[in-house]
Protein backbone atom coordinates (compact mmCIF):
# COMPACT_ATOMS: atom_id res chain seq x y z
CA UNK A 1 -189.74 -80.79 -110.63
CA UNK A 2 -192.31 -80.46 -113.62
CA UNK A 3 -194.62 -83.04 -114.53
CA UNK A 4 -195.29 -84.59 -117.63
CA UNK A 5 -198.88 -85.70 -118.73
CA UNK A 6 -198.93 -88.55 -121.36
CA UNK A 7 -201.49 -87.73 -123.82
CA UNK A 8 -204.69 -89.87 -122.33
CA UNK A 9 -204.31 -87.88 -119.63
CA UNK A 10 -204.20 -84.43 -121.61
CA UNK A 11 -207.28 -85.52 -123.85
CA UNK A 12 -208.99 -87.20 -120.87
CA UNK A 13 -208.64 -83.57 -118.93
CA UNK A 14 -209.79 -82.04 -122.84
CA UNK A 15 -212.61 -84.34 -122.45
CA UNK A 16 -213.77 -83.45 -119.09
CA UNK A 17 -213.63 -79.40 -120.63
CA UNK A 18 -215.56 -80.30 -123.18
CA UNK A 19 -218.25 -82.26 -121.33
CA UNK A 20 -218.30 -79.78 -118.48
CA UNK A 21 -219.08 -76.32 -121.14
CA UNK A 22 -221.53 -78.74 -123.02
CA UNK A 23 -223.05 -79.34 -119.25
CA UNK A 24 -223.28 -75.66 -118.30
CA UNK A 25 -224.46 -75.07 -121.65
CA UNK A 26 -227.72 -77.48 -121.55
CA UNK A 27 -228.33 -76.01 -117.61
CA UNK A 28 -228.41 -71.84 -119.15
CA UNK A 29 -230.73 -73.07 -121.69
CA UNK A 30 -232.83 -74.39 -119.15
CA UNK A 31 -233.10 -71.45 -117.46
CA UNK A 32 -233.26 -69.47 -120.80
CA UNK A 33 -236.37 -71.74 -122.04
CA UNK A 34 -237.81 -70.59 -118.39
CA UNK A 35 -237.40 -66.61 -119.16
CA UNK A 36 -239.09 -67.52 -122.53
CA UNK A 37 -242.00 -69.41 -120.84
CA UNK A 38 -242.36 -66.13 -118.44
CA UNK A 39 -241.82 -63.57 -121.24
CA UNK A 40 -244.19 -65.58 -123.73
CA UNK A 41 -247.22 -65.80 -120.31
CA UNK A 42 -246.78 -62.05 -119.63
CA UNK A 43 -247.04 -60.90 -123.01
CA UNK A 44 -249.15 -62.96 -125.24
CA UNK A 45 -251.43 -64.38 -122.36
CA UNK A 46 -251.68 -61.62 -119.65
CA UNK A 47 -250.58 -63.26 -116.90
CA UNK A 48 -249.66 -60.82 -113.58
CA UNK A 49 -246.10 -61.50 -113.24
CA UNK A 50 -245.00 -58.24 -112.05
CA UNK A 51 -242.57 -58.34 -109.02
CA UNK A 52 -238.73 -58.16 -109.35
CA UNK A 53 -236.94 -59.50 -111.45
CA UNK A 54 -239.83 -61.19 -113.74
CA UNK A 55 -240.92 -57.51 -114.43
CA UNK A 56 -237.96 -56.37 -115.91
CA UNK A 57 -238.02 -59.49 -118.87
CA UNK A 58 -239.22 -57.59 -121.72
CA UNK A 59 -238.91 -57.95 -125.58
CA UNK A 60 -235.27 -56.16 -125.42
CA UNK A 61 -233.98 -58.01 -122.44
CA UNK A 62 -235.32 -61.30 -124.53
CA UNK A 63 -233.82 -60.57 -127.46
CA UNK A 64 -230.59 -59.70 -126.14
CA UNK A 65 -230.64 -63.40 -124.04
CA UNK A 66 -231.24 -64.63 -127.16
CA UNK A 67 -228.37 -63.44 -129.13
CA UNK A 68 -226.51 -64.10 -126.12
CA UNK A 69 -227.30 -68.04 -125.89
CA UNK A 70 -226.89 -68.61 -129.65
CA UNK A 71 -223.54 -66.73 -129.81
CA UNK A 72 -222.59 -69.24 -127.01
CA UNK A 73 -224.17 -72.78 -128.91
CA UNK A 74 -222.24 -71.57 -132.02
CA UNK A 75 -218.89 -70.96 -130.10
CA UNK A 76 -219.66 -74.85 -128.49
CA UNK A 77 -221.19 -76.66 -131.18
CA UNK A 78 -219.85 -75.07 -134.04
CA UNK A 79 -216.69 -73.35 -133.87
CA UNK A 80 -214.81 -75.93 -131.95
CA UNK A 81 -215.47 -78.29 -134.90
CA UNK A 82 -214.13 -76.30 -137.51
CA UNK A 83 -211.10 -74.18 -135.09
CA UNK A 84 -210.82 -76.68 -132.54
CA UNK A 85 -207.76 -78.59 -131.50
CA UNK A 86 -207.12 -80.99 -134.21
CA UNK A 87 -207.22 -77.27 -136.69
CA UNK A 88 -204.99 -76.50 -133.98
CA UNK A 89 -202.55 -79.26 -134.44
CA UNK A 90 -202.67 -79.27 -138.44
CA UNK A 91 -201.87 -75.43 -138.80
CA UNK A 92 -199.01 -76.34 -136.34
CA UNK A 93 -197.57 -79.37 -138.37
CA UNK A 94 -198.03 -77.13 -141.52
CA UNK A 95 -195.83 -74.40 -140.03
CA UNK A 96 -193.17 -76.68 -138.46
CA UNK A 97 -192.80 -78.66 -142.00
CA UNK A 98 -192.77 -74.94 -144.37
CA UNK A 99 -189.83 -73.79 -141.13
CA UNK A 100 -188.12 -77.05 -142.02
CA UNK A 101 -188.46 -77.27 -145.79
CA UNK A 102 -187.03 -73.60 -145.31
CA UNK A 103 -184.10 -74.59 -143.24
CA UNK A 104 -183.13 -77.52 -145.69
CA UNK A 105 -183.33 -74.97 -148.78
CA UNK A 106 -180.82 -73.08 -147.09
């Protein structure tokens, strides 16, 4: 037998999502803001930091994490706002009523 969630459940368990990418989110940039402190000490300041894996961080391998970690805040911060689930639910109602205005015109 199938169960049915009422809806505080289903945006409680959105919720959780959300908080959860927004929590692995903040802990990457952490460690990002560390391979910038490493990168910025080996190349601007000299300091020997040259066993595996802190020699391979270069200025390629930065700017890659880079694009990498805004690509990710954007899809988070950004995206969800203006394609998230209420955008979700209005192009759905939209449809629906245009599929019934059609059906009644017939």
């Amino acid at each position: 037998m199938e169960k049915y969630s009422s809806p505080e459940n289903t945006l409680e368990e959105l919720a959780r999502k959300r908080v959860r990418k927004i929590k692995n989110f903040y802990g990457h940039l952490f460690i990002y803001l560390i391979g910038v402190a490493v990168y910025i000490s080996k190349t601007y300041y000299g300091v020997p930091l040259n066993f595996i894996p802190l020699n391979y961080i270069n200025e390629v391998f930065m700017w890659i994490w880079t694009f990498i970690m805004a690509m990710d805040g954007i899809k988070l911060f950004f995206s969800e706002r203006v394609l998230g689930d209420s955008w979700e639910q209005k192009q759905i109602s939209k449809i629906m009523n245009e599929g019934k205005n059609d059906i009644k015109k017939e």
